[in-house]
PDB file of N, CA and C in Angstrom:
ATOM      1  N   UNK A   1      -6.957 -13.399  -5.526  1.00  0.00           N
ATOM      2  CA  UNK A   1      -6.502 -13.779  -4.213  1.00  0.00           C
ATOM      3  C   UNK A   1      -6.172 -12.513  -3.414  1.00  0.00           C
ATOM      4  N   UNK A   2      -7.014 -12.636  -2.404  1.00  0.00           N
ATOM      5  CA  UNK A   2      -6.588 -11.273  -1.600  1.00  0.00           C
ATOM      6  C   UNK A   2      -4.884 -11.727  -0.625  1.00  0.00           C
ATOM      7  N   UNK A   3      -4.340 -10.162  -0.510  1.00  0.00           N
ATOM      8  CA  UNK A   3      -2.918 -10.855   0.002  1.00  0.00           C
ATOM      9  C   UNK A   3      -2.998  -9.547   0.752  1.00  0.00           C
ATOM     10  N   UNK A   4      -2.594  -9.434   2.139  1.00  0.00           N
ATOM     11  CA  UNK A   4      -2.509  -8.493   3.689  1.00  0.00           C
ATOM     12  C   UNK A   4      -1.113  -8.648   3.769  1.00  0.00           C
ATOM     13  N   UNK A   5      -0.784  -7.119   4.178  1.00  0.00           N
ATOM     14  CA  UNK A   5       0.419  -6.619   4.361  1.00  0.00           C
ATOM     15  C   UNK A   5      -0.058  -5.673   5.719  1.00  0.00           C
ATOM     16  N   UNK A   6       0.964  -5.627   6.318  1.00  0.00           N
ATOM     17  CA  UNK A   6       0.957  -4.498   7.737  1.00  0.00           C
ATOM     18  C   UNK A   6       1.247  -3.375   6.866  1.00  0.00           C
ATOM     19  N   UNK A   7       1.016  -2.025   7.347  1.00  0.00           N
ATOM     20  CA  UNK A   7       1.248  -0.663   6.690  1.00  0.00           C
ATOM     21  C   UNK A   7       2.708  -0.630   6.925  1.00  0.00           C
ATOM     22  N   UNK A   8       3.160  -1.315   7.445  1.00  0.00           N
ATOM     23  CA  UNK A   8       4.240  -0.378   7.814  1.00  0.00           C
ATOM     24  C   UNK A   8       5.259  -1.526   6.485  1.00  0.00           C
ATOM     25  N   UNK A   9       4.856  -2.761   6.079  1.00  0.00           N
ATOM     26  CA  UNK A   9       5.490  -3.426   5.558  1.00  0.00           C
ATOM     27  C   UNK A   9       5.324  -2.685   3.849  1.00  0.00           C
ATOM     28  N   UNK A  10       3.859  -2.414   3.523  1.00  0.00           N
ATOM     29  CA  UNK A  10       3.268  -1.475   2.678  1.00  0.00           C
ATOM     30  C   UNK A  10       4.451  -0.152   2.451  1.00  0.00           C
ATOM     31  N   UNK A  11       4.688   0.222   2.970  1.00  0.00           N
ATOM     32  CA  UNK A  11       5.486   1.913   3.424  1.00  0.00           C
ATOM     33  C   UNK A  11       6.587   1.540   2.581  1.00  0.00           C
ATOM     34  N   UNK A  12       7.171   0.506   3.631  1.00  0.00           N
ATOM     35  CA  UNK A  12       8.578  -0.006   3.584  1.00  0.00           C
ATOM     36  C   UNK A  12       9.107  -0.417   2.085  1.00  0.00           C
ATOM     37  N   UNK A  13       8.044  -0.781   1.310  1.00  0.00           N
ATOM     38  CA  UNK A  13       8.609  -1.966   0.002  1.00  0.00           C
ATOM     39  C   UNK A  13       7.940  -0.749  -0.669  1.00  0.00           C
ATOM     40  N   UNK A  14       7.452   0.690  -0.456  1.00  0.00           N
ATOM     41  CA  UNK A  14       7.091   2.050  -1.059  1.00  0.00           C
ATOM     42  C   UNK A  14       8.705   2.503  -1.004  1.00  0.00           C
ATOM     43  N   UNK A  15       9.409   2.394  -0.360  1.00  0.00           N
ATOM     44  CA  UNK A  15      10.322   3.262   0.217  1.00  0.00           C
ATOM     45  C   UNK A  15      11.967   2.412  -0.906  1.00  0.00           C
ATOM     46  N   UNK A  16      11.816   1.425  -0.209  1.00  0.00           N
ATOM     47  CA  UNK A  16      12.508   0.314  -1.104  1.00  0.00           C
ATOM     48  C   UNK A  16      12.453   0.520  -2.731  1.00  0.00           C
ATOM     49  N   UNK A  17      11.617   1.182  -3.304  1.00  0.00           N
ATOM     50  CA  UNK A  17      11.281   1.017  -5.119  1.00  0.00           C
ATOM     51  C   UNK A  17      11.444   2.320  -5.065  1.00  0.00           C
ATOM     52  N   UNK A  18      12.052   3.533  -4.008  1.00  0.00           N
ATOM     53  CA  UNK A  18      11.777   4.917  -4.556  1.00  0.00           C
ATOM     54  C   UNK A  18      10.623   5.610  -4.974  1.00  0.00           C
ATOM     55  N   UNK A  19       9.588   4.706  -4.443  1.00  0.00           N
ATOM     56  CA  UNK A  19       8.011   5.206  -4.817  1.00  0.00           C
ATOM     57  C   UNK A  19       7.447   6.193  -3.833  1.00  0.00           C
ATOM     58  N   UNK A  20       7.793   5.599  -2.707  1.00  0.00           N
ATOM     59  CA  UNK A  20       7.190   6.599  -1.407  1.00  0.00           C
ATOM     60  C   UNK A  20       6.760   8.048  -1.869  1.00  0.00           C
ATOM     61  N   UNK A  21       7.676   8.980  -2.329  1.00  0.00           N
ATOM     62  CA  UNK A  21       7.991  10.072  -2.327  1.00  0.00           C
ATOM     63  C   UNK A  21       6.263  10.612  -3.453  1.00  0.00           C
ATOM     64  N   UNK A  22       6.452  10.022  -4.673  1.00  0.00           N
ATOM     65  CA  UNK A  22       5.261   9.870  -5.548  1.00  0.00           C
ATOM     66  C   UNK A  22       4.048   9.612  -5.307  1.00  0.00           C
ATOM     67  N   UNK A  23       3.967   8.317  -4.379  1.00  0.00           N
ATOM     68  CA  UNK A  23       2.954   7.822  -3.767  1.00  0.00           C
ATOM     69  C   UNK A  23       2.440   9.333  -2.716  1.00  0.00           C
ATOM     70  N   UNK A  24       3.556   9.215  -2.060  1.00  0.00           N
ATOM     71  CA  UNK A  24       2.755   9.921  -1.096  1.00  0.00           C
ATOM     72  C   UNK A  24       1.440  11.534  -1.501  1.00  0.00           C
ATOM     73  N   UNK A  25       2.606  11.970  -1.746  1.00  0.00           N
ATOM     74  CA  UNK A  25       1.910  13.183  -2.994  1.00  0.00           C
ATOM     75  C   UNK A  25       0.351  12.877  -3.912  1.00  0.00           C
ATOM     76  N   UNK A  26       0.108  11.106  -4.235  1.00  0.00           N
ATOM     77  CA  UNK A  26      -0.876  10.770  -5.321  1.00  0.00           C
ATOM     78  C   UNK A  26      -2.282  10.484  -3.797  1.00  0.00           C
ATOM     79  N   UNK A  27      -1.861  10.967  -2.888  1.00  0.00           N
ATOM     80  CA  UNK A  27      -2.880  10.610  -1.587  1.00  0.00           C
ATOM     81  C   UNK A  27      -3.167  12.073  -1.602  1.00  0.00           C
ATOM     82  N   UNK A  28      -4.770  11.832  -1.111  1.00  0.00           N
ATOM     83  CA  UNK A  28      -5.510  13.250  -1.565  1.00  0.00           C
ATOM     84  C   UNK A  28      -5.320  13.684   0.167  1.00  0.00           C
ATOM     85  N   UNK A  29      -5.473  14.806   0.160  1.00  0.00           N
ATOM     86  CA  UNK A  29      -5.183  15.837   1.482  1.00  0.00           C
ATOM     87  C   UNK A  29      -6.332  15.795   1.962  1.00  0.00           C
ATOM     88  N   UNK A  30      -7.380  15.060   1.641  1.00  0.00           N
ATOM     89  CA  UNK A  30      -8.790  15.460   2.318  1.00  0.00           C
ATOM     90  C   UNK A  30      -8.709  14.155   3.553  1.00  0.00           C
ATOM     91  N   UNK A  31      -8.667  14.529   4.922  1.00  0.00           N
ATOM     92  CA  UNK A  31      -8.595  14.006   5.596  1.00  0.00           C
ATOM     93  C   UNK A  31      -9.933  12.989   6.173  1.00  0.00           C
ATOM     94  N   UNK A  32     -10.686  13.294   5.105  1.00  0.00           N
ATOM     95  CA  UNK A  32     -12.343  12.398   5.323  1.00  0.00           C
ATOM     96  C   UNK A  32     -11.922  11.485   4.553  1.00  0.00           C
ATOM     97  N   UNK A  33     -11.100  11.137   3.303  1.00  0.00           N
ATOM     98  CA  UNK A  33     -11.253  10.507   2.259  1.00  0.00           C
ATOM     99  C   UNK A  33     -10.695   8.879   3.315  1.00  0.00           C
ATOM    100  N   UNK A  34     -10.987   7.808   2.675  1.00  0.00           N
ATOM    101  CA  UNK A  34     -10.567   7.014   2.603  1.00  0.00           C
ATOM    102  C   UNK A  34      -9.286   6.341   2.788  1.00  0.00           C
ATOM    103  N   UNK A  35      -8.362   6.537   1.365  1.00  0.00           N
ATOM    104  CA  UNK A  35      -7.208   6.618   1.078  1.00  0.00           C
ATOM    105  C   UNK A  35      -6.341   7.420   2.497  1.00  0.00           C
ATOM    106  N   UNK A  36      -6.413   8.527   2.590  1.00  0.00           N
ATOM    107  CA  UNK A  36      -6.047   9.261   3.379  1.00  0.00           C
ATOM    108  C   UNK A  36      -5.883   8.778   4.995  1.00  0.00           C
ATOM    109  N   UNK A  37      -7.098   8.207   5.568  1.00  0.00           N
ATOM    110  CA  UNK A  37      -7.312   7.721   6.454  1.00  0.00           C
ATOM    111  C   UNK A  37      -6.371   6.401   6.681  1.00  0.00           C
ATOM    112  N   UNK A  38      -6.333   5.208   5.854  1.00  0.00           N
ATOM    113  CA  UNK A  38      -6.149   3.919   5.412  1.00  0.00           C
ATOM    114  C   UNK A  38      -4.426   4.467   5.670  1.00  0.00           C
ATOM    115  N   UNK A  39      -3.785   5.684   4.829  1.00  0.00           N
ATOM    116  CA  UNK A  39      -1.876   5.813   4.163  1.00  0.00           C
ATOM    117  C   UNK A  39      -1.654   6.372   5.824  1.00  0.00           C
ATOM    118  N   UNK A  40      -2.774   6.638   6.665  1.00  0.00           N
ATOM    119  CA  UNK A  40      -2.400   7.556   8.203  1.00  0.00           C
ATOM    120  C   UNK A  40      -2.393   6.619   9.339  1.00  0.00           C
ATOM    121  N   UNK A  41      -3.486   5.773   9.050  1.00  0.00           N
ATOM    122  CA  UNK A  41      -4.078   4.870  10.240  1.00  0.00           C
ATOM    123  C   UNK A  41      -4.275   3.752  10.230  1.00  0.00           C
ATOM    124  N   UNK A  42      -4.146   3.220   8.911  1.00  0.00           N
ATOM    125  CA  UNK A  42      -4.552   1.352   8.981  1.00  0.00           C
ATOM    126  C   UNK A  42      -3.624   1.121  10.110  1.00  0.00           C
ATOM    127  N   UNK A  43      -3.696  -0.323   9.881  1.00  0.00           N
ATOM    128  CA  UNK A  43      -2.876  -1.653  10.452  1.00  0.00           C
ATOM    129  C   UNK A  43      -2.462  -2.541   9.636  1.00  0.00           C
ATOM    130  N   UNK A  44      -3.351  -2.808   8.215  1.00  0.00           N
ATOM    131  CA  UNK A  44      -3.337  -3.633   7.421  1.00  0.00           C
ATOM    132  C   UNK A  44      -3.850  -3.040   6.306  1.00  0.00           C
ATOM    133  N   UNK A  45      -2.999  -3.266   4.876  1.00  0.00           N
ATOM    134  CA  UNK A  45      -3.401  -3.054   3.699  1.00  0.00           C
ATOM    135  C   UNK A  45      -3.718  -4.238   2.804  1.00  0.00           C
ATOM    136  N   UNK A  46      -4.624  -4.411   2.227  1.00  0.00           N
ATOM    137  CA  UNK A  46      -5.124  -5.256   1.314  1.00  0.00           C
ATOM    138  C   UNK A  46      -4.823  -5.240   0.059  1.00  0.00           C
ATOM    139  N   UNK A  47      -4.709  -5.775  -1.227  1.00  0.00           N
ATOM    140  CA  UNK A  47      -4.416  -5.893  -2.379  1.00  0.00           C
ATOM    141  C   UNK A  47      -5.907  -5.039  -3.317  1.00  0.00           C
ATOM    142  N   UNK A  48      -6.696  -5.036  -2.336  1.00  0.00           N
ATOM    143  CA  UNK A  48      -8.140  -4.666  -2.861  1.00  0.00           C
ATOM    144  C   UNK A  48      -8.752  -3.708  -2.124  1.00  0.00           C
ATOM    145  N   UNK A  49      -8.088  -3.321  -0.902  1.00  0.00           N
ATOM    146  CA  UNK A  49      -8.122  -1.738  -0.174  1.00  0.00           C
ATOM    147  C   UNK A  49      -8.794  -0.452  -1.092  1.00  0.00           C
ATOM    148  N   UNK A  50      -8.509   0.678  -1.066  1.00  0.00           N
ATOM    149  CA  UNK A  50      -8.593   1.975  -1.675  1.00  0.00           C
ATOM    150  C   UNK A  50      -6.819   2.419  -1.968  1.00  0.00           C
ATOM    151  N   UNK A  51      -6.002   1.927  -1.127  1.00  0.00           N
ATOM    152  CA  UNK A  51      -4.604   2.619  -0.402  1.00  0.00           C
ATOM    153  C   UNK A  51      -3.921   1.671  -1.601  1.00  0.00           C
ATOM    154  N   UNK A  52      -4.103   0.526  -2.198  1.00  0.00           N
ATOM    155  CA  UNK A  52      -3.666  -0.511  -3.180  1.00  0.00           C
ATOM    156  C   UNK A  52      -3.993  -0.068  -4.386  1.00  0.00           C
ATOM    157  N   UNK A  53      -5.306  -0.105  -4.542  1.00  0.00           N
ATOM    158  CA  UNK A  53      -6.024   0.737  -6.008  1.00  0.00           C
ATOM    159  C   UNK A  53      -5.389   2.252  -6.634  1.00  0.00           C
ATOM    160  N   UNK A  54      -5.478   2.998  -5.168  1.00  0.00           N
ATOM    161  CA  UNK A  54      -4.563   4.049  -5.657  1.00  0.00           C
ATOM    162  C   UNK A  54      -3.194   4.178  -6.473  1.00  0.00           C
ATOM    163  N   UNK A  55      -2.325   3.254  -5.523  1.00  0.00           N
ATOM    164  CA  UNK A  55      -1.130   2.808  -5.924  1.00  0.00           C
ATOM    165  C   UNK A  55      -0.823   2.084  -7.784  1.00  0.00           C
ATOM    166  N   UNK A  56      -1.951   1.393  -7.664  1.00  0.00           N
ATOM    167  CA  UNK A  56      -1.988   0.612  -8.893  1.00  0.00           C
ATOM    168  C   UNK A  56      -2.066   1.466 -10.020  1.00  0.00           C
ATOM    169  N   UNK A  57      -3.290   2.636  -9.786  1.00  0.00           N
ATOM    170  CA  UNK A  57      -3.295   3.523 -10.775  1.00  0.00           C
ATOM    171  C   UNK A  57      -2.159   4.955 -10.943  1.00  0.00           C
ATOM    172  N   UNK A  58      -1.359   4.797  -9.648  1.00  0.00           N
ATOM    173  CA  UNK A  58      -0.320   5.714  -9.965  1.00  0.00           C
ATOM    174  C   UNK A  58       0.425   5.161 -10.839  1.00  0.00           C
ATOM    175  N   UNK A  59       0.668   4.093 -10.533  1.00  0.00           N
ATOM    176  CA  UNK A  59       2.125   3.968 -11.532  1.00  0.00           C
ATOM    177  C   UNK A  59       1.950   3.094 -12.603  1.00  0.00           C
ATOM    178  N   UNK A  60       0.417   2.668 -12.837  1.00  0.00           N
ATOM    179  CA  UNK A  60      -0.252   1.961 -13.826  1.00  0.00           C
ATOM    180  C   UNK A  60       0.084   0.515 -13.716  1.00  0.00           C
ATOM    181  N   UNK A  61      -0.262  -0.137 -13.036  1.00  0.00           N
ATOM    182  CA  UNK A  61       0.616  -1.453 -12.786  1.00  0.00           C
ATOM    183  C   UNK A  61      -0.986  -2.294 -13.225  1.00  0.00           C
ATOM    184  N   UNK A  62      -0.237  -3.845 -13.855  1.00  0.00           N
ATOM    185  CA  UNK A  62      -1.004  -4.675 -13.964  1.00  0.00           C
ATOM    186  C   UNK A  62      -1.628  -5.244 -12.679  1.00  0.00           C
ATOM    187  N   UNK A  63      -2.850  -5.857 -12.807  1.00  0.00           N
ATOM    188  CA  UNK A  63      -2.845  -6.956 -11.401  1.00  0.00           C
ATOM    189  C   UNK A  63      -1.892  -7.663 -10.947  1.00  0.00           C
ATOM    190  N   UNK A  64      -1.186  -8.387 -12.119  1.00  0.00           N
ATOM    191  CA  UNK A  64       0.108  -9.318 -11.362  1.00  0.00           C
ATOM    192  C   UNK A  64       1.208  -7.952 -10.712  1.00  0.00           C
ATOM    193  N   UNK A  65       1.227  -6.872 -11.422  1.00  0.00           N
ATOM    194  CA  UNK A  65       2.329  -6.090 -10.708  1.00  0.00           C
ATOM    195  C   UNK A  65       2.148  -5.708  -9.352  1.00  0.00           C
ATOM    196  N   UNK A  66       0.486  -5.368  -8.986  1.00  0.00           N
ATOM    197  CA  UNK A  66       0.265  -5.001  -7.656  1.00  0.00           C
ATOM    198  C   UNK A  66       0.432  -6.827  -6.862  1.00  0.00           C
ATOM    199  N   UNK A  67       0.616  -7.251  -7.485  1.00  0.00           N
ATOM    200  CA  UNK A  67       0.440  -8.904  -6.296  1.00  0.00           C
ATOM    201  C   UNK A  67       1.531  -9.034  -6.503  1.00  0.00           C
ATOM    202  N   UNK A  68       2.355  -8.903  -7.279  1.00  0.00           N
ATOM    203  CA  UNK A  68       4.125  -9.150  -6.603  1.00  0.00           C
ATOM    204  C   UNK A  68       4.599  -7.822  -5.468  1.00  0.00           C
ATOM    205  N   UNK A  69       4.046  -6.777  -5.641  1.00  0.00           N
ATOM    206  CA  UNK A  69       4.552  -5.573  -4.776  1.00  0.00           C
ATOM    207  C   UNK A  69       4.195  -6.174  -3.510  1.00  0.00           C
ATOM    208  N   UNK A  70       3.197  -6.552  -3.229  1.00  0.00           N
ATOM    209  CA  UNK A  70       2.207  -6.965  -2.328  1.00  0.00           C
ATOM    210  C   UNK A  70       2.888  -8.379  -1.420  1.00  0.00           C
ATOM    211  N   UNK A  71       3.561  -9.336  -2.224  1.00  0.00           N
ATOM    212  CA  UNK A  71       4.401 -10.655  -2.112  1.00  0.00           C
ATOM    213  C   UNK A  71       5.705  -9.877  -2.162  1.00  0.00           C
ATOM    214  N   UNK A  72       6.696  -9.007  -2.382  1.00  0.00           N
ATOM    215  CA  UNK A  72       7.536  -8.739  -2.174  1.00  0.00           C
ATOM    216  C   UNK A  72       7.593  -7.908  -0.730  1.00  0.00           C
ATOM    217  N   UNK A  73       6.695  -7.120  -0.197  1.00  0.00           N
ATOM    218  CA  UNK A  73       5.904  -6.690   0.955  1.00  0.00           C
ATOM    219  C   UNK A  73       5.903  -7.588   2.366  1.00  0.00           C
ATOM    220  N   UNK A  74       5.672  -8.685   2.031  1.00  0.00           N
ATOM    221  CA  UNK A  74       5.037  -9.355   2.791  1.00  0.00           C
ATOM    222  C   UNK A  74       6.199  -9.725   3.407  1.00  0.00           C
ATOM    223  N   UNK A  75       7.487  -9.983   2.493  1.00  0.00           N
ATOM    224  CA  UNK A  75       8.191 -10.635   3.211  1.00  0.00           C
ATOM    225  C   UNK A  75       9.447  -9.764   4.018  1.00  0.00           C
ATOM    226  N   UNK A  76       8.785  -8.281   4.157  1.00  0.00           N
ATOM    227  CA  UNK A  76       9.529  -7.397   5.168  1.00  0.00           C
ATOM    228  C   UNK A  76       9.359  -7.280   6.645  1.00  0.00           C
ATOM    229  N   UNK A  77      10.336  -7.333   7.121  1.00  0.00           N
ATOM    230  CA  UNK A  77      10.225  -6.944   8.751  1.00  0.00           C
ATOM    231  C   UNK A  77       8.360  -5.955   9.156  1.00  0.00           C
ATOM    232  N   UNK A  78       8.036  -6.012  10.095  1.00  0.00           N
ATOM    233  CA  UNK A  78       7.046  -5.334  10.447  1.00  0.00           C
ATOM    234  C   UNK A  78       5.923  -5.904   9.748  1.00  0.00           C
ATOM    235  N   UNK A  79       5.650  -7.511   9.866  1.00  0.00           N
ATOM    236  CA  UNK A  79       4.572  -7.857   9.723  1.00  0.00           C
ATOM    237  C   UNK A  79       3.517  -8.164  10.705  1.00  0.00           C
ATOM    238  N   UNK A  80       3.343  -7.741  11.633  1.00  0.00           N
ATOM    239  CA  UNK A  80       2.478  -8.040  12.480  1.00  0.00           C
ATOM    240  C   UNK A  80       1.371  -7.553  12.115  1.00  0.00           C
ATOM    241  N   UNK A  81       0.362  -8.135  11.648  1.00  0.00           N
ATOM    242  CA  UNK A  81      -0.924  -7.802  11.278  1.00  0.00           C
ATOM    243  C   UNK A  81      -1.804  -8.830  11.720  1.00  0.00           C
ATOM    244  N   UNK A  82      -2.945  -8.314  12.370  1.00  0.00           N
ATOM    245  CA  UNK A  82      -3.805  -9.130  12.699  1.00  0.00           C
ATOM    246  C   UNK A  82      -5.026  -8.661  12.504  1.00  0.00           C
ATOM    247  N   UNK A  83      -5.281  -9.094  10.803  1.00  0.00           N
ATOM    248  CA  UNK A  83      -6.467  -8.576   9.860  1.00  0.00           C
ATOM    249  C   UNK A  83      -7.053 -10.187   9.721  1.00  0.00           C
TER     250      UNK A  83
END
């Protein structure tokens, strides 16, 4: 099941778990990449993104772990997404 979060709701529930700081650092500096583009400029992050996958493999999380981050996400201020 795909599940959409606004970036900024994404950030927020990063920031909330003390991850931000890790996360941010596990985003590659190449400003062509993907990831990079997606953690600078989305609007909307996906469960199945590049910016999600990354995440998943930083901190090694199961599928159900990235879909509760994702459902715990969702239900933060700054959801306006219109993906």
């Amino acid at each position: 099941m795909e599940l959409v979060v606004s970036l900024q709701q994404f950030l927020s529930a990063l920031a909330l778990q003390s991850l931000n700081e890790v996360f941010s650092e596990a985003v590659s500096a190449n400003k062509n990449s993907t990831v990079w583009i997606q953690y600078n400029s989305a609007s909307c992050v996906s469960n199945t993104d590049a910016l999600a996958l990354l995440l998943q493999s930083t901190f090694g999380w199961t599928q159900d772990q990235l879909s509760e981050f994702f459902i715990q996400a969702s239900k933060l201020p700054g959801g306006n997404c219109n993906c």
